[in-house]
C-alpha atoms as a PDB file:
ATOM      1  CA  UNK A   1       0.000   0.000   0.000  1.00  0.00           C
ATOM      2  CA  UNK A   2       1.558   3.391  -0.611  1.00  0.00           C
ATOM      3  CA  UNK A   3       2.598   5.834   1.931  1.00  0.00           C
ATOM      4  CA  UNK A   4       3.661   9.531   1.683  1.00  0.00           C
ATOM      5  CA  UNK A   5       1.622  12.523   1.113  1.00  0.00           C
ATOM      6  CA  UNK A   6      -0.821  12.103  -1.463  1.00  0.00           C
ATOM      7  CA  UNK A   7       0.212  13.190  -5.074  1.00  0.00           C
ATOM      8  CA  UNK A   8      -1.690  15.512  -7.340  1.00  0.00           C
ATOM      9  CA  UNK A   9      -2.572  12.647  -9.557  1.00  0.00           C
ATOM     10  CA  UNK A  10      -3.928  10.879  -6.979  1.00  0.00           C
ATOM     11  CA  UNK A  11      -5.556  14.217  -5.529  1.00  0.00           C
ATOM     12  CA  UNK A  12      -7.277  14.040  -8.995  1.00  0.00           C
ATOM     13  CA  UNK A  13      -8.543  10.732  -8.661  1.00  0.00           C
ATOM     14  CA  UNK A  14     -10.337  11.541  -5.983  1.00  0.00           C
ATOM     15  CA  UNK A  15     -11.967  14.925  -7.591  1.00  0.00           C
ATOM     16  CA  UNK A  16     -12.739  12.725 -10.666  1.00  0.00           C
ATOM     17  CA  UNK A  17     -14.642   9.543  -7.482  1.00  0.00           C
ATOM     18  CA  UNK A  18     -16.473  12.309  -6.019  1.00  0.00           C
ATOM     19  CA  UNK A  19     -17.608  13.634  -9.051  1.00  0.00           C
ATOM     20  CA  UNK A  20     -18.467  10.082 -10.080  1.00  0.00           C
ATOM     21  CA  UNK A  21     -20.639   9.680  -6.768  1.00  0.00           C
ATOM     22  CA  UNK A  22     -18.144   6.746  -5.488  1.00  0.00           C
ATOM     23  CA  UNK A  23     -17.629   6.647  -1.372  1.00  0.00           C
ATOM     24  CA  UNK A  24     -14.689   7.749   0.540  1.00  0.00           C
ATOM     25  CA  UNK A  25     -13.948   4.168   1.034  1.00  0.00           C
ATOM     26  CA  UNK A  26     -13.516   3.112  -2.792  1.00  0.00           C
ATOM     27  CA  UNK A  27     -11.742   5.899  -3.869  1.00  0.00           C
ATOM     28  CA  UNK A  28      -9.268   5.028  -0.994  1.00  0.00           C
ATOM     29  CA  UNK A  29      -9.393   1.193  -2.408  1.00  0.00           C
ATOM     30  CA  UNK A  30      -8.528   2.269  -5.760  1.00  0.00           C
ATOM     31  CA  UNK A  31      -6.102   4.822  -4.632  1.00  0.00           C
ATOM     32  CA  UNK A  32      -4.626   1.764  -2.248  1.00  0.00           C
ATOM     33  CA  UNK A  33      -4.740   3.876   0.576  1.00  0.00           C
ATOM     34  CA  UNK A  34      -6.223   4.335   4.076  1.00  0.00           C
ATOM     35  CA  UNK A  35      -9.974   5.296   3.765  1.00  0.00           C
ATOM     36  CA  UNK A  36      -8.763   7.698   6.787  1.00  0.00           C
ATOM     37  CA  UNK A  37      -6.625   9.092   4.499  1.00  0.00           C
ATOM     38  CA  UNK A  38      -9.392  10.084   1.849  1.00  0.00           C
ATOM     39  CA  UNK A  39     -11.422  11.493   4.311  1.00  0.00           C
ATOM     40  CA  UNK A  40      -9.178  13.404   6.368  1.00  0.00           C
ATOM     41  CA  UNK A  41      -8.232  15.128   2.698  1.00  0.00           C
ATOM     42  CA  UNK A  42     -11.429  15.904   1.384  1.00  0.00           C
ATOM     43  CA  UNK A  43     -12.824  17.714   4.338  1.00  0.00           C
ATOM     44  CA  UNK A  44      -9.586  19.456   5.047  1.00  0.00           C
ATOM     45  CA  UNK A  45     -10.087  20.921   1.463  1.00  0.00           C
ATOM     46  CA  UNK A  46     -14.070  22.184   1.561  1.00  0.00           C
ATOM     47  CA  UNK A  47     -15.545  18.603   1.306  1.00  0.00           C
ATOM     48  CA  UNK A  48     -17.063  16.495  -1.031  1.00  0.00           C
ATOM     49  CA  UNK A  49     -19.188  19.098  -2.792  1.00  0.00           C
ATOM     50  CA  UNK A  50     -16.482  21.887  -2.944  1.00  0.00           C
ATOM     51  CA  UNK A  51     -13.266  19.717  -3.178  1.00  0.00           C
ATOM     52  CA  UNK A  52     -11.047  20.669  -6.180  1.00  0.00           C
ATOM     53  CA  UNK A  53      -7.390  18.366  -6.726  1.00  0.00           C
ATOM     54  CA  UNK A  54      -5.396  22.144  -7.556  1.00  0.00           C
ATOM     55  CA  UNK A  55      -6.325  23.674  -4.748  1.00  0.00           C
ATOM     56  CA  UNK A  56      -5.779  21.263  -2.295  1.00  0.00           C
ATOM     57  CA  UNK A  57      -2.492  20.537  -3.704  1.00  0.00           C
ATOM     58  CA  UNK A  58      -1.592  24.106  -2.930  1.00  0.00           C
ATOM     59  CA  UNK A  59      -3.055  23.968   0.263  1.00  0.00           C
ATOM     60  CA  UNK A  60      -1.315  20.948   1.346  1.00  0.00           C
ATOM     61  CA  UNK A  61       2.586  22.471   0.263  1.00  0.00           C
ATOM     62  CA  UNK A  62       1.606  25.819   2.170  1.00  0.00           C
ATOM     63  CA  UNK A  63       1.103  24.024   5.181  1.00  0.00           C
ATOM     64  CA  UNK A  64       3.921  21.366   4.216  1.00  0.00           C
ATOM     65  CA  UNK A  65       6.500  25.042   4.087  1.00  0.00           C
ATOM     66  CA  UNK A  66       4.753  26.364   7.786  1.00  0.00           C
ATOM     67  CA  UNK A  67       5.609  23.287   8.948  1.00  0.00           C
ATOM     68  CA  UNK A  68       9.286  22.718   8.237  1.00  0.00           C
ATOM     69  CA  UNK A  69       9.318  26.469   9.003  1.00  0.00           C
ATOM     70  CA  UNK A  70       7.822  26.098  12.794  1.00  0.00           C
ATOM     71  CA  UNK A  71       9.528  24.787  15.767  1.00  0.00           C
ATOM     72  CA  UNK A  72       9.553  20.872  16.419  1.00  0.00           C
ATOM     73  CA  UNK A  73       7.275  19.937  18.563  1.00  0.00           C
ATOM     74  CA  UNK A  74       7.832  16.881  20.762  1.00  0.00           C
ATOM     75  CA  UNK A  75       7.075  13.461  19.681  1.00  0.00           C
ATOM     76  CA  UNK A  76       3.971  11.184  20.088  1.00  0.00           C
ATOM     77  CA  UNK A  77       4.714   9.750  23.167  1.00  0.00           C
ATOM     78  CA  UNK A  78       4.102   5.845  23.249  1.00  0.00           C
ATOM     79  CA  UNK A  79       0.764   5.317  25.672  1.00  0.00           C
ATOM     80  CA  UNK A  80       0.876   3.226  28.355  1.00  0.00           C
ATOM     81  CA  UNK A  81      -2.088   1.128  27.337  1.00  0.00           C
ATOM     82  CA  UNK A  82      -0.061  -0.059  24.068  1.00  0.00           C
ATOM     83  CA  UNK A  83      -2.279   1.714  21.952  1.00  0.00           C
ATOM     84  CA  UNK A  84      -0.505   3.267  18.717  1.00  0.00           C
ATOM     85  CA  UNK A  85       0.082   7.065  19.744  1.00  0.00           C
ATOM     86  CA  UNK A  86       0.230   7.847  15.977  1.00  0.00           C
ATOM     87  CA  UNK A  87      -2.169   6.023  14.864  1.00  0.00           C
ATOM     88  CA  UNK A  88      -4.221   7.940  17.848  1.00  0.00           C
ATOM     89  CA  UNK A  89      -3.179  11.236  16.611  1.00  0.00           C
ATOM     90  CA  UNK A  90      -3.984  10.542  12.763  1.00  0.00           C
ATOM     91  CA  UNK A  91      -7.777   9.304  13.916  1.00  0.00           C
ATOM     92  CA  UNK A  92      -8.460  11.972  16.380  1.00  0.00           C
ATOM     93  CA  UNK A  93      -7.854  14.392  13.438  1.00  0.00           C
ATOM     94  CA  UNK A  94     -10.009  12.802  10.972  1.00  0.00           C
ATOM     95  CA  UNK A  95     -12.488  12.652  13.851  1.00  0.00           C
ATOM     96  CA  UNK A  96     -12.354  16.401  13.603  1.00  0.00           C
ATOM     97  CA  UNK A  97     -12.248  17.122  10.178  1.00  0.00           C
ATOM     98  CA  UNK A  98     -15.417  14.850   9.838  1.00  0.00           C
ATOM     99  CA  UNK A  99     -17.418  16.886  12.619  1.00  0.00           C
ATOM    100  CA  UNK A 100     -16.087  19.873  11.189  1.00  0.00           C
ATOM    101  CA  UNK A 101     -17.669  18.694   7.544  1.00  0.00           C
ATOM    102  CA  UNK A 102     -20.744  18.273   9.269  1.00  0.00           C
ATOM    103  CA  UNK A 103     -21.299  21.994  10.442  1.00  0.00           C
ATOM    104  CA  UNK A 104     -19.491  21.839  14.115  1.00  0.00           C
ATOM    105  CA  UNK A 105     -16.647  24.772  14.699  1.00  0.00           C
ATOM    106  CA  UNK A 106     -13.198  23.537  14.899  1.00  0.00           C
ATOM    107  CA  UNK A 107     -12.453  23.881  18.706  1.00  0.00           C
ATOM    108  CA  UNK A 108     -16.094  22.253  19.200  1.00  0.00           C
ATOM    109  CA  UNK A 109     -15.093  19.513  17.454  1.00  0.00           C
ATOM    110  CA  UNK A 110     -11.637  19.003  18.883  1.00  0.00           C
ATOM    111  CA  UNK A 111     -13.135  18.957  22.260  1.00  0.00           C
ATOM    112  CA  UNK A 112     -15.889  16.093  21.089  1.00  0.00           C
ATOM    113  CA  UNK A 113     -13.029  14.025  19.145  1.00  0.00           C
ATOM    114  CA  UNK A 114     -11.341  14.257  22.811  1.00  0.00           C
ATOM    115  CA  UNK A 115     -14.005  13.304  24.853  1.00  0.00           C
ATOM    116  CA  UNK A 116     -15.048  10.509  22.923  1.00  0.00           C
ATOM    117  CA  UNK A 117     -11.334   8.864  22.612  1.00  0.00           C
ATOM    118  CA  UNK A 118     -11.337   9.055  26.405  1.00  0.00           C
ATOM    119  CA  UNK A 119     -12.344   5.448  27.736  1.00  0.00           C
ATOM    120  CA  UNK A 120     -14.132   6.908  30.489  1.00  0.00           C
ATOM    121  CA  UNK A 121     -15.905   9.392  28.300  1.00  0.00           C
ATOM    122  CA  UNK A 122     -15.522  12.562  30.604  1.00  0.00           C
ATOM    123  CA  UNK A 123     -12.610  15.036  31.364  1.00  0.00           C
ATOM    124  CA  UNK A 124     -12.464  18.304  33.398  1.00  0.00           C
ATOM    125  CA  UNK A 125     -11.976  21.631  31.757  1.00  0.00           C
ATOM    126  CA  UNK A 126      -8.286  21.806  32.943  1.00  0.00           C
ATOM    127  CA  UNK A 127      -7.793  18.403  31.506  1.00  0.00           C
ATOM    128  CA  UNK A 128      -9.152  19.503  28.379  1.00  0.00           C
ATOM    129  CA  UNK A 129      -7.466  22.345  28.047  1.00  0.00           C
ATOM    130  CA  UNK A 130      -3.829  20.737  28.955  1.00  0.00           C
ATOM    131  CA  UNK A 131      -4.623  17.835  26.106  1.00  0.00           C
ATOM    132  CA  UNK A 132      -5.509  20.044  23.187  1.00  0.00           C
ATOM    133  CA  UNK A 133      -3.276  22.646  24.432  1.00  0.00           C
ATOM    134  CA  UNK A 134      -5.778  25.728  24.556  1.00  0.00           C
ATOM    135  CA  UNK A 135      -6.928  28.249  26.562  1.00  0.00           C
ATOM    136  CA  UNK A 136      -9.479  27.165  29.016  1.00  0.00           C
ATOM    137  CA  UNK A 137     -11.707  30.012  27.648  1.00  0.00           C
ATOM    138  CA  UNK A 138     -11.662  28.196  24.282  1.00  0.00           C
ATOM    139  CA  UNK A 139     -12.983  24.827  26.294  1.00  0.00           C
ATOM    140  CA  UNK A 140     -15.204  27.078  27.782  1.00  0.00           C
ATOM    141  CA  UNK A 141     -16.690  28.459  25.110  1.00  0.00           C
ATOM    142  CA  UNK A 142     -16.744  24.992  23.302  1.00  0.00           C
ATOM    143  CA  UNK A 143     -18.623  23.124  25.855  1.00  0.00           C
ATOM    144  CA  UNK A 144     -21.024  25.741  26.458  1.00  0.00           C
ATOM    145  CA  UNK A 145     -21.943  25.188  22.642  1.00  0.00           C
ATOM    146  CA  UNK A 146     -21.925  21.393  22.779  1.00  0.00           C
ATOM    147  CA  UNK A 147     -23.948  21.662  25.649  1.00  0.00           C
ATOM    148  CA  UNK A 148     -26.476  23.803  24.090  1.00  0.00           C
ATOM    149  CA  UNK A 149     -26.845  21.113  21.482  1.00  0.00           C
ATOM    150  CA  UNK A 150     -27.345  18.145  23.837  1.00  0.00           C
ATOM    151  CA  UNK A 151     -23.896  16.368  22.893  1.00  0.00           C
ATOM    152  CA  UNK A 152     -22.557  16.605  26.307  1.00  0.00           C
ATOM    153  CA  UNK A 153     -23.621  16.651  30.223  1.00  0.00           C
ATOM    154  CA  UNK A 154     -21.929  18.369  32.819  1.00  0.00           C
ATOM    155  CA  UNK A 155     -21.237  16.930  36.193  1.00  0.00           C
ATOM    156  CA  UNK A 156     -20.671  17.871  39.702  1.00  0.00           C
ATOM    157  CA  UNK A 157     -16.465  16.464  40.016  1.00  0.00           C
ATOM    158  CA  UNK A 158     -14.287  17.620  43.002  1.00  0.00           C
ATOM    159  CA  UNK A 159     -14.473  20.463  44.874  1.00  0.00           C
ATOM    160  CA  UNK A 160     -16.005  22.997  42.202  1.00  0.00           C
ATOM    161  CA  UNK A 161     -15.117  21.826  39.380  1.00  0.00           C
ATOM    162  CA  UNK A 162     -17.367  20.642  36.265  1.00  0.00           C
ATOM    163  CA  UNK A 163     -16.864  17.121  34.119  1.00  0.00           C
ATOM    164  CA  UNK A 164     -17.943  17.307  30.635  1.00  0.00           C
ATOM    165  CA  UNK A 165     -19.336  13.745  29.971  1.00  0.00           C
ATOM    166  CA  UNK A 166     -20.477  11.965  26.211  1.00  0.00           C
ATOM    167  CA  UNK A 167     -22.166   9.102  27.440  1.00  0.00           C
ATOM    168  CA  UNK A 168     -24.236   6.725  25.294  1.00  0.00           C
ATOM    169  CA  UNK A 169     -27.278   8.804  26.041  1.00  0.00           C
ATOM    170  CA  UNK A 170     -25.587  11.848  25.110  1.00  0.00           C
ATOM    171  CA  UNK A 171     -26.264  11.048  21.375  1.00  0.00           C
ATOM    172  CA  UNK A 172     -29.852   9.932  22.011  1.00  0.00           C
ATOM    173  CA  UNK A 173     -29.715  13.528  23.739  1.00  0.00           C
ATOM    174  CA  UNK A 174     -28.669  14.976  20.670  1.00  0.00           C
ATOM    175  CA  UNK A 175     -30.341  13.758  18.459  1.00  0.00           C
ATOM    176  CA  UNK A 176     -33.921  14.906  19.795  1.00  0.00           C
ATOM    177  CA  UNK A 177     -32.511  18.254  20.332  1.00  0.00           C
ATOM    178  CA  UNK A 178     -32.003  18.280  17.039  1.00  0.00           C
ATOM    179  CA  UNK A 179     -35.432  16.901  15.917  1.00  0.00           C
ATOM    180  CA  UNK A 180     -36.545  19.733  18.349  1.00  0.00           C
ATOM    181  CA  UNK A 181     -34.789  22.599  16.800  1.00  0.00           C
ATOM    182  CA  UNK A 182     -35.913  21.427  13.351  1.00  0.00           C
ATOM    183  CA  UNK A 183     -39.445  21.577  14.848  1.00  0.00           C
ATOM    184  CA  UNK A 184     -39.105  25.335  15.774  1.00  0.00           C
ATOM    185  CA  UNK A 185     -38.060  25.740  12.028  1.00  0.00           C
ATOM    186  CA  UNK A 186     -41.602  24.342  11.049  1.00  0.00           C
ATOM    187  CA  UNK A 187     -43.219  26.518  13.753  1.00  0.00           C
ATOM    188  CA  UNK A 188     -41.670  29.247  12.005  1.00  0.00           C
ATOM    189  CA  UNK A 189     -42.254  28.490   8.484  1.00  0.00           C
ATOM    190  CA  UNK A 190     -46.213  27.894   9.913  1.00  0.00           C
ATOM    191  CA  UNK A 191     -46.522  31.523  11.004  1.00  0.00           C
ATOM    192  CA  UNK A 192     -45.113  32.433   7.753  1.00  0.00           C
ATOM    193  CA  UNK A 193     -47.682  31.455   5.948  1.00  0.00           C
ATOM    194  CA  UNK A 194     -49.929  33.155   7.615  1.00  0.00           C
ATOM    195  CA  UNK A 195     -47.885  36.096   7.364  1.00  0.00           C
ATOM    196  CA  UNK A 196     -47.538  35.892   3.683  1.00  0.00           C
ATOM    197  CA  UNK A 197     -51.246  34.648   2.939  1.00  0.00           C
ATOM    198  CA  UNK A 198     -52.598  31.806   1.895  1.00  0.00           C
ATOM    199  CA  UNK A 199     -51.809  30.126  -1.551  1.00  0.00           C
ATOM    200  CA  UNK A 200     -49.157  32.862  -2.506  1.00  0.00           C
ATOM    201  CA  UNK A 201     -46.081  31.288  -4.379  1.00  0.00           C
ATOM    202  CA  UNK A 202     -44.228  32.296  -0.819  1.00  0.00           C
ATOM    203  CA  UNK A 203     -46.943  31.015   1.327  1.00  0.00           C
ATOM    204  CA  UNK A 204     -46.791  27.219  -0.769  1.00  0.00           C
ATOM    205  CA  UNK A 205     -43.523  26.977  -0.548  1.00  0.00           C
ATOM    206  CA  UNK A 206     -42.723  27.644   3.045  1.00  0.00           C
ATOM    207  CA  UNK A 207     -45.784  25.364   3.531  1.00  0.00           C
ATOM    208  CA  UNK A 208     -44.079  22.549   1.491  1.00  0.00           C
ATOM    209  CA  UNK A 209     -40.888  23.641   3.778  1.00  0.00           C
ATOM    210  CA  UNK A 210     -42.384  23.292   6.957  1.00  0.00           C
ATOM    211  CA  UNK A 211     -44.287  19.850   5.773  1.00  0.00           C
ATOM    212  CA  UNK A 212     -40.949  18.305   4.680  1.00  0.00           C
ATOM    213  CA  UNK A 213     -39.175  19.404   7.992  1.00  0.00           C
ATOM    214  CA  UNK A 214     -42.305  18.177  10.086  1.00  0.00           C
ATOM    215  CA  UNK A 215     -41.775  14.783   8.917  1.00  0.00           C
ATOM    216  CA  UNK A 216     -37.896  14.676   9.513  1.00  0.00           C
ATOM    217  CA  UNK A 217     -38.560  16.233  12.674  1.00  0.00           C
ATOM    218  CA  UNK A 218     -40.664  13.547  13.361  1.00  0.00           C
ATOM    219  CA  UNK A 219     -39.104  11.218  11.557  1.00  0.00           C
ATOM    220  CA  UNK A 220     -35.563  11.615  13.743  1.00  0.00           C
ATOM    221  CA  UNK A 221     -37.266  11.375  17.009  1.00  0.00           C
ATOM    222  CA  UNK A 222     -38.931   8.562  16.482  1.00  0.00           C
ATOM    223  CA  UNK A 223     -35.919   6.687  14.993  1.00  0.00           C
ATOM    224  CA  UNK A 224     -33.795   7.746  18.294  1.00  0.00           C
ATOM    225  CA  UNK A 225     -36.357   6.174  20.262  1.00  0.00           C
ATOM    226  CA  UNK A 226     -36.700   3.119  18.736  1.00  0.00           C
ATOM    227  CA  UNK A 227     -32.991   2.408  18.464  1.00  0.00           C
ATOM    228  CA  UNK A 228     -32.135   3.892  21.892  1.00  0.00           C
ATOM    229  CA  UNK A 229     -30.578   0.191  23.783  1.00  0.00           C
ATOM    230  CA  UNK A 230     -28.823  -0.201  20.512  1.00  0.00           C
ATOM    231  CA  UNK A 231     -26.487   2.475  22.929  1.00  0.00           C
ATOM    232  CA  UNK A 232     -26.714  -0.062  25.909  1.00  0.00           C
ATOM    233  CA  UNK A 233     -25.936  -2.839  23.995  1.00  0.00           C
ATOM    234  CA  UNK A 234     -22.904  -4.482  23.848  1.00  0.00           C
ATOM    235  CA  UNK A 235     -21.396  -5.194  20.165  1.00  0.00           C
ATOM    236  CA  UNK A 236     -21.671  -8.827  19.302  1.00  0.00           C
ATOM    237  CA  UNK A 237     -17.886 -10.422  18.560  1.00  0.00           C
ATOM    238  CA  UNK A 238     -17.527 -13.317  16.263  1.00  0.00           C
ATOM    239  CA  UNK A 239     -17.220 -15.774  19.179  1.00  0.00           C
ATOM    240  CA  UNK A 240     -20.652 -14.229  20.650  1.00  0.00           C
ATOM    241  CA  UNK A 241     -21.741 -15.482  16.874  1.00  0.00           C
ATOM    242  CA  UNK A 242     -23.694 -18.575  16.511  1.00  0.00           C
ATOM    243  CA  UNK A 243     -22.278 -21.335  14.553  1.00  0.00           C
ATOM    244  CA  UNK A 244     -24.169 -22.914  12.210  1.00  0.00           C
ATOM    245  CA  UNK A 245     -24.108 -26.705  13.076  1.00  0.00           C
ATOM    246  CA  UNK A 246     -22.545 -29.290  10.482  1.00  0.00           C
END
């Protein structure tokens, strides 16, 4: 499989997949390359609808020159639970670019990429701050807008400090917030047509709007019920498999 950075030929390959529709995870096959890889590129470089080979190419030898440029930073340091500190760091920044694709601010989604690689799933805001290595007015800020939007709970820790938690229910949490928000949007759209009177071309279509959204709204919150253990459920593992008898 190669390594190295990606070429501009290969940059190209993946303008030409996404253009063709294909998934991060066959352009990486027929690039022969980490589907991490793919992913990490395309939403560094304005994601899949806004990706273009030349200009991440540019991109990528601007930050290549800061970098040689900058001071050296010290190395990933091996973990003590054998896990691949590399391997860590590569993942928790795909993690990020991902969120980041999906409309989250960067420091927003460096916290939740942190939380969520924690195996107990909760860290304090000093902890926070000393593992990203930011301000602890930047976690601040950051967990008051996850918190806003259900993907983490605070909790009472020692003394007076907070713990910012993801839990499984955390993303059950989040999930009807966001059916909930969408629901104001058809509220909104509603008194709109009212607004704009009845069977004007504005009026149908923010009535069309608010019918689509009422039915996601709906749609979401009902799906987050019904697959709610799926959270409390431990993953099956091939010897947890049944065998099918000879």
């Amino acid at each position: 499989m190669p390594g190295g950075r990606l070429t501009q030929q290969e940059r190209q390959q993946i303008a030409l997949g996404l253009a063709d529709g294909l998934a991060y995870a066959e352009i990486a096959r027929r690039l022969e390359r980490p589907t991490s890889t793919i992913t990490r590129e395309v939403m560094r470089n304005g994601g899949p609808t806004a990706y273009r080979a030349d200009l991440a190419h540019r991109a990528t030898e601007r930050r290549t020159r800061r970098k040689q440029t900058a001071p050296r930073g010290p190395k990933a340091l091996p973990q003590p639970d054998g896990r691949d500190a590399e391997a860590l760091r590569e993942y928790e920044e795909t993690f990020t670019t991902v969120m980041m694709g999906s409309g989250m601010p960067k420091m927003m989604s460096r916290v939740m990429a942190c939380l969520c690689m924690t195996d107990s799933g909760s860290l304090t805001a000093s902890e926070l701050a000393q593992r990203l290595q930011v301000s602890p007015a930047s976690v601040s800020k950051a967990i008051a807008f996850l918190d806003s939007q259900g993907f983490v709970r605070r909790e009472a820790d020692a003394g007076r400090r907070e713990r910012y938690v993801v839990d499984d229910d955390v993303w059950y949490q989040s999930m009807l917030a966001s059916a909930r928000a969408i629901a104001q949007v058809v509220g909104i759209a509603r008194q709109g047509v009212g607004v704009l009177g009845h069977g004007t071309p504005a009026a149908i279509r923010l009535e069309n709007v608010a019918r689509f959204l009422d039915f996601v709204s709906e749609s979401t919150a009902r799906a987050a019920e019904q697959a709610r253990d799926i959270l409390h459920t431990k993953p099956e593992t091939a010897s947890d498999s049944p065998t099918n008898p000879l």
